[in-house]
C-alpha atoms as a PDB file:
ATOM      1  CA  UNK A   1     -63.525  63.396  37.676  1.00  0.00           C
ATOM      2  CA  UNK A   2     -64.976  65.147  34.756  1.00  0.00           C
ATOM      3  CA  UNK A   3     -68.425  65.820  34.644  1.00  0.00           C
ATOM      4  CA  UNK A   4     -70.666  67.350  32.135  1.00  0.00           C
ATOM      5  CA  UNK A   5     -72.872  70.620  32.278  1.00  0.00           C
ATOM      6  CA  UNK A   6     -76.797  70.319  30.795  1.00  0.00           C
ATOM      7  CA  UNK A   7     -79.163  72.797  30.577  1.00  0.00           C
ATOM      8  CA  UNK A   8     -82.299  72.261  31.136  1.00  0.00           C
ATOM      9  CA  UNK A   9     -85.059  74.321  29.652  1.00  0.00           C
ATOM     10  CA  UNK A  10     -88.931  74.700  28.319  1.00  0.00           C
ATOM     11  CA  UNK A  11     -91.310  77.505  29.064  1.00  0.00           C
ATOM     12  CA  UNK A  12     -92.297  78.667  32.367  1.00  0.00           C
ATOM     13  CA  UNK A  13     -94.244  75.583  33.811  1.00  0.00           C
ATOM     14  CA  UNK A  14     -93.181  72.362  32.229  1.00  0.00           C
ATOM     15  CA  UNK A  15     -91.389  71.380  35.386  1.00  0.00           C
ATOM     16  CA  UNK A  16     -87.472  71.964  34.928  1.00  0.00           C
ATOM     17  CA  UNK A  17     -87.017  73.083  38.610  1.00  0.00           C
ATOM     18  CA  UNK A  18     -88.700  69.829  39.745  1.00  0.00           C
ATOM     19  CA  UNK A  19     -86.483  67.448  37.655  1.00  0.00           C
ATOM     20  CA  UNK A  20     -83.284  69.437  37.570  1.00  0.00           C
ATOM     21  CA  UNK A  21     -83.562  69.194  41.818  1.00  0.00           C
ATOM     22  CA  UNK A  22     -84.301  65.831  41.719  1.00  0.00           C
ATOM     23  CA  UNK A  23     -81.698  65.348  39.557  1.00  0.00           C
ATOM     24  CA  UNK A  24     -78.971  66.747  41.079  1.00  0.00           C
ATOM     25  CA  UNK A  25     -80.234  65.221  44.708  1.00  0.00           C
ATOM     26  CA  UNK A  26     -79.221  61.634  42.646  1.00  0.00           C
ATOM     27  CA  UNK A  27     -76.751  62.989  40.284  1.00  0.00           C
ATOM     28  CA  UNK A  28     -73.685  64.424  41.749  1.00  0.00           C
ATOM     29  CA  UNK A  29     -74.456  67.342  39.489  1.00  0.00           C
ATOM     30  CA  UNK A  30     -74.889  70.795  40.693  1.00  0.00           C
ATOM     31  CA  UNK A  31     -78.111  72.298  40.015  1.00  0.00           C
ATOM     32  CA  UNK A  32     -78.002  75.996  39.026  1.00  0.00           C
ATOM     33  CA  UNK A  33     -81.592  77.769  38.590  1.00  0.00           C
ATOM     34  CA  UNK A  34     -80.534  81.160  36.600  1.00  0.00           C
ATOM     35  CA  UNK A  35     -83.251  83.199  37.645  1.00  0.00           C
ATOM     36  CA  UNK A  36     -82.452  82.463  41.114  1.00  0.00           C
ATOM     37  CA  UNK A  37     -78.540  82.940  40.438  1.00  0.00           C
ATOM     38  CA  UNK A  38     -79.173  86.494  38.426  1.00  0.00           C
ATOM     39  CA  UNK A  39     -81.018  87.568  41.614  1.00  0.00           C
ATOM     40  CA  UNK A  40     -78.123  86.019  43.777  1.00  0.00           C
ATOM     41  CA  UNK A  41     -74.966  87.557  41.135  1.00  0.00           C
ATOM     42  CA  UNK A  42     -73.411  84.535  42.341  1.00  0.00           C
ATOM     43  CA  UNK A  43     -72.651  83.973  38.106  1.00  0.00           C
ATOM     44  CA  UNK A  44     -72.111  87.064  37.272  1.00  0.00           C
ATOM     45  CA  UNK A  45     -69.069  89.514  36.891  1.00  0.00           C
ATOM     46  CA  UNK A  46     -70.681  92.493  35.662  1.00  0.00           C
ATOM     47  CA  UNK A  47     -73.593  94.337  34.190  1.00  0.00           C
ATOM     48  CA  UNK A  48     -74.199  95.053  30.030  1.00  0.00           C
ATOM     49  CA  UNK A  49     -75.196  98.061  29.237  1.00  0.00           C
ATOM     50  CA  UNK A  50     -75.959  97.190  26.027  1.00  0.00           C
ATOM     51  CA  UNK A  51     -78.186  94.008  26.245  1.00  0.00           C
ATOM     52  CA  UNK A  52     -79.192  95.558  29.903  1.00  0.00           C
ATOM     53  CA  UNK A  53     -78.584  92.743  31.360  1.00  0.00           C
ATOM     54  CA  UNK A  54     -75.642  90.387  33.479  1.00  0.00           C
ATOM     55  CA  UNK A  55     -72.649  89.042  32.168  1.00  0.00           C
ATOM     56  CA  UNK A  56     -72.171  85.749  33.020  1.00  0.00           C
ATOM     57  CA  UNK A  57     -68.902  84.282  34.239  1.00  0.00           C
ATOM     58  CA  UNK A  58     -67.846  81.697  32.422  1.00  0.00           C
ATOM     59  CA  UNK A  59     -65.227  79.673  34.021  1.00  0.00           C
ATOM     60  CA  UNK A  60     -67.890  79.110  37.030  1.00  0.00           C
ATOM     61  CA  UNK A  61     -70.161  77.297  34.465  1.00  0.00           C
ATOM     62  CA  UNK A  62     -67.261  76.067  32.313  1.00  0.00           C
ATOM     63  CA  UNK A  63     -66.291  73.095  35.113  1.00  0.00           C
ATOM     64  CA  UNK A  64     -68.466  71.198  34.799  1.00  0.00           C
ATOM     65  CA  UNK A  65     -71.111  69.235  36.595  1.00  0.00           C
ATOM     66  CA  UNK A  66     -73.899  71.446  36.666  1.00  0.00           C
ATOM     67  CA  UNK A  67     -77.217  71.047  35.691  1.00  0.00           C
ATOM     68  CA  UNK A  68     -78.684  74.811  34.406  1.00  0.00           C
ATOM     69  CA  UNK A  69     -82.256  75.604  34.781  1.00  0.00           C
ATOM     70  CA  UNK A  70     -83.734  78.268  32.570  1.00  0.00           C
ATOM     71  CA  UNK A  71     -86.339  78.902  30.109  1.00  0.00           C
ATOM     72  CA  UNK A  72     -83.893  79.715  26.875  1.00  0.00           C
ATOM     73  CA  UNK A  73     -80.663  78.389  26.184  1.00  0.00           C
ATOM     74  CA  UNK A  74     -79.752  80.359  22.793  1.00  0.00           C
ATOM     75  CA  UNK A  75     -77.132  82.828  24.165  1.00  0.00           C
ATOM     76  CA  UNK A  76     -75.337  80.407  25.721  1.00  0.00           C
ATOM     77  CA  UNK A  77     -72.069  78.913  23.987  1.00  0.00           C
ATOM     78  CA  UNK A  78     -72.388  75.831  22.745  1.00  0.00           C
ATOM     79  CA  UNK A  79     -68.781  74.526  24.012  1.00  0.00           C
ATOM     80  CA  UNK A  80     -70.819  75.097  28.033  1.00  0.00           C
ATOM     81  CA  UNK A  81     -73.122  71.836  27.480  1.00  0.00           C
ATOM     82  CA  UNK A  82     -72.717  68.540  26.771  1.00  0.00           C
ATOM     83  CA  UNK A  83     -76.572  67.600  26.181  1.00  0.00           C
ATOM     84  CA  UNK A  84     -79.839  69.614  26.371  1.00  0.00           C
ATOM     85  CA  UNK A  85     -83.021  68.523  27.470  1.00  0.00           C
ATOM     86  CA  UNK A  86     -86.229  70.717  26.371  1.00  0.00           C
ATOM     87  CA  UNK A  87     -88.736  69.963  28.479  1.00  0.00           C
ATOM     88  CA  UNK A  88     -92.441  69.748  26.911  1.00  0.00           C
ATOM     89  CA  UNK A  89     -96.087  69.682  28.455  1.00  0.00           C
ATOM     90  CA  UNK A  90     -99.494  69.655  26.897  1.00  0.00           C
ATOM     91  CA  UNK A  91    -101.146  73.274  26.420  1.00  0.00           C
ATOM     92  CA  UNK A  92    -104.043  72.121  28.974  1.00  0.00           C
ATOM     93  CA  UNK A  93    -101.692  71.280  31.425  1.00  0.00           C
ATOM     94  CA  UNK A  94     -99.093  74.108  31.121  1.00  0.00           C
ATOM     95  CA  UNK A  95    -102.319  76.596  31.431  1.00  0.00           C
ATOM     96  CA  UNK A  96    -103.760  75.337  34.577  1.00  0.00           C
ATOM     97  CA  UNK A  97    -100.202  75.629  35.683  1.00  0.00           C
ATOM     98  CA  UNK A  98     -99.483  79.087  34.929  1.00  0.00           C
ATOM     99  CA  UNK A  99    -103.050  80.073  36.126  1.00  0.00           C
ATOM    100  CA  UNK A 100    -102.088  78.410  39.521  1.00  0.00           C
ATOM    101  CA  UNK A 101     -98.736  81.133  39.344  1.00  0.00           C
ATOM    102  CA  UNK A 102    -100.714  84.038  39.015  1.00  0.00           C
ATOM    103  CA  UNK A 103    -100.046  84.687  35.319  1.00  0.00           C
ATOM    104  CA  UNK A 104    -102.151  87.464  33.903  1.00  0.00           C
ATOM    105  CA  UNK A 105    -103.608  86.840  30.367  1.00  0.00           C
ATOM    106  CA  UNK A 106    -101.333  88.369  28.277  1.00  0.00           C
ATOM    107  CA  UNK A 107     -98.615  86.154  30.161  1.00  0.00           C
ATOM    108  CA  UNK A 108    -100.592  83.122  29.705  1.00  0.00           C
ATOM    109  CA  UNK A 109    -101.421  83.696  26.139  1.00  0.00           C
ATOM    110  CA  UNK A 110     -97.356  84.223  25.340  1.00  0.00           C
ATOM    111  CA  UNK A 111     -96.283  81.453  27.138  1.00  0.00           C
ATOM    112  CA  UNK A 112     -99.035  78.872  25.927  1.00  0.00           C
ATOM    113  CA  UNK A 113     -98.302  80.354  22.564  1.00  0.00           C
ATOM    114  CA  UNK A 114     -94.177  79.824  22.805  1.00  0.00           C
ATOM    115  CA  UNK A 115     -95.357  76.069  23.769  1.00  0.00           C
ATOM    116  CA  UNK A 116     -97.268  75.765  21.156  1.00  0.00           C
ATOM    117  CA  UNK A 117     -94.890  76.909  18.441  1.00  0.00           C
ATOM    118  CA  UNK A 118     -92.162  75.192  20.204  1.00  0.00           C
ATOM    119  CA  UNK A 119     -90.098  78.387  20.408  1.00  0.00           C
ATOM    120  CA  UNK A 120     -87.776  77.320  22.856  1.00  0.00           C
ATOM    121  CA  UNK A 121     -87.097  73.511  20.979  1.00  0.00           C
ATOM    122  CA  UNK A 122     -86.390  75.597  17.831  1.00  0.00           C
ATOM    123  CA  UNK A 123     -83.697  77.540  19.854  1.00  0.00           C
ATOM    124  CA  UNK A 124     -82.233  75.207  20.751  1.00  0.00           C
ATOM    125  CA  UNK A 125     -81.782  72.794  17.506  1.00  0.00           C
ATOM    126  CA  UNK A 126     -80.705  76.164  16.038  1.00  0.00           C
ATOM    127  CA  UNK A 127     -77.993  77.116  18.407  1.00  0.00           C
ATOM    128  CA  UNK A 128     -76.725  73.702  19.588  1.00  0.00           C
ATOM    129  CA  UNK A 129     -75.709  70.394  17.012  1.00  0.00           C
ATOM    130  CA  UNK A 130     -78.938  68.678  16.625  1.00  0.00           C
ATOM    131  CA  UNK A 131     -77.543  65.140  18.374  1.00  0.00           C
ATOM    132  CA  UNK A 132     -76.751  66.760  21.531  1.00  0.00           C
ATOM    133  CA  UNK A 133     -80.408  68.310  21.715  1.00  0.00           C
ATOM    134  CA  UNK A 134     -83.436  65.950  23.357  1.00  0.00           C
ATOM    135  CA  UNK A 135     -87.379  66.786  23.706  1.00  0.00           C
ATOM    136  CA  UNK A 136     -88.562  65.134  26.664  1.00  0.00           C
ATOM    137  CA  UNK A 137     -92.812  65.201  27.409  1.00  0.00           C
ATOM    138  CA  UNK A 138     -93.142  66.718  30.933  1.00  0.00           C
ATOM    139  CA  UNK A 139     -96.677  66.855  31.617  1.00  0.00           C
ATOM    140  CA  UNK A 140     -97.400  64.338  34.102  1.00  0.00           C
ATOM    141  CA  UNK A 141     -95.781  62.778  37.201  1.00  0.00           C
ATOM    142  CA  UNK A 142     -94.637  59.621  35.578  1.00  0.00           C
ATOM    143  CA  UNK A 143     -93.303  61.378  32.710  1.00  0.00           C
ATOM    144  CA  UNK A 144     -90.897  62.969  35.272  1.00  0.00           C
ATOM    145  CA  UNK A 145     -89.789  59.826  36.212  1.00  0.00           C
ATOM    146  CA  UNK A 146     -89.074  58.789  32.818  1.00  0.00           C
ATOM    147  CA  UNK A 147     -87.336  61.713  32.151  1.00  0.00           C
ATOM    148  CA  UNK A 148     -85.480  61.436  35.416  1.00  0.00           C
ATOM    149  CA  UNK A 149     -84.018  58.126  34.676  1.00  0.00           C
ATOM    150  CA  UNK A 150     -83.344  58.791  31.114  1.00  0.00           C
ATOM    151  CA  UNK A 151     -80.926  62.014  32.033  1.00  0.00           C
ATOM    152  CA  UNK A 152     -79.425  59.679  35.181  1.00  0.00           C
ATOM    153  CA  UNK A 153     -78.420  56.723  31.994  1.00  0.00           C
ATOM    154  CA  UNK A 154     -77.441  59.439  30.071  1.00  0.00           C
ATOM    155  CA  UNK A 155     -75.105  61.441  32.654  1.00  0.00           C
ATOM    156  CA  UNK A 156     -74.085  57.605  34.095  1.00  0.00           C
ATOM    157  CA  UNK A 157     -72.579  57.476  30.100  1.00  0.00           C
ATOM    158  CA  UNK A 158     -71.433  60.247  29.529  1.00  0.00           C
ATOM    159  CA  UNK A 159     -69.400  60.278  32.682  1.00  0.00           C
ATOM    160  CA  UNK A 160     -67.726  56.915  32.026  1.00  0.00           C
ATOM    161  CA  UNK A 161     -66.933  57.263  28.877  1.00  0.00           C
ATOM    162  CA  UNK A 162     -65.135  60.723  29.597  1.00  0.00           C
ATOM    163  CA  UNK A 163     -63.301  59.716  32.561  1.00  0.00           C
ATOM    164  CA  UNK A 164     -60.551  57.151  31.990  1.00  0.00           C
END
């Protein structure tokens, strides 16, 4: 059975671990949290010098059925996802979070600020076809929910009408 690969991605705090776990717990998708993974190498074949940083292996994403958690999705290639959901919370909400983490005030201040200029969004409408891209609101519990069932419909879709 095919399956499809979605990332999964916001700035730190909007709640992409939560839903991509829950998710994948209901899904049959894999869930894949790249920071953890990078720490791991299980992704990785190698290190770039010249972006100092790890080169992904991309017939481990390339299967399929994986749900990727990270906060950017620009440098990866398009043909790797089939949707992408940016996760977004209210400023308020995504402080108190952070705070909670420990985030100094220059950390805060960048990430609130990436929020509120939608940095990551724009990314992604800029590197991805803008039908395949969705904004979901992630500040509260039942907006998880929502969300939740939304990417379940969607994957339910996508997987019957790619699998004969």
């Amino acid at each position: 059975m095919v399956l499809p690969n979605i990332p999964i991605t916001g700035t730190p705090g909007v709640g992409k671990t939560t839903l991509g776990k829950e998710l994948a717990s209901t899904s049959g998708l894999k869930y894949i949290n790249v920071g953890d993974v990078a720490r791991e190498g299980a992704l990785y074949n190698g290190y770039g010098e010249e972006y100092e940083c790890p080169i992904l292996d991309e017939e481990k994403v390339e299967k399929g059925g994986v749900i990727v958690d990270y906060h950017g999705c620009d440098f990866f290639p398009e043909r790797w996802f089939h949707a992408v959901f940016v996760l977004r919370t209210d400023n308020s909400i995504l402080y108190k979070r952070l705070e909670t983490r420990g985030y100094n005030e220059k950390k805060l201040g960048d990430k609130i600020e990436c929020e509120i200029f939608q940095v990551l969004y724009e990314e992604a409408m800029l590197s991805y076809k803008e039908d395949i891209v969705h904004q979901l609101p992630s500040s509260t519990s039942e907006e998880l929910e929502v969300n939740r069932s939304q990417i379940l419909r969607w994957t339910e879709q996508w997987v019957k009408g790619h699998n004969p």
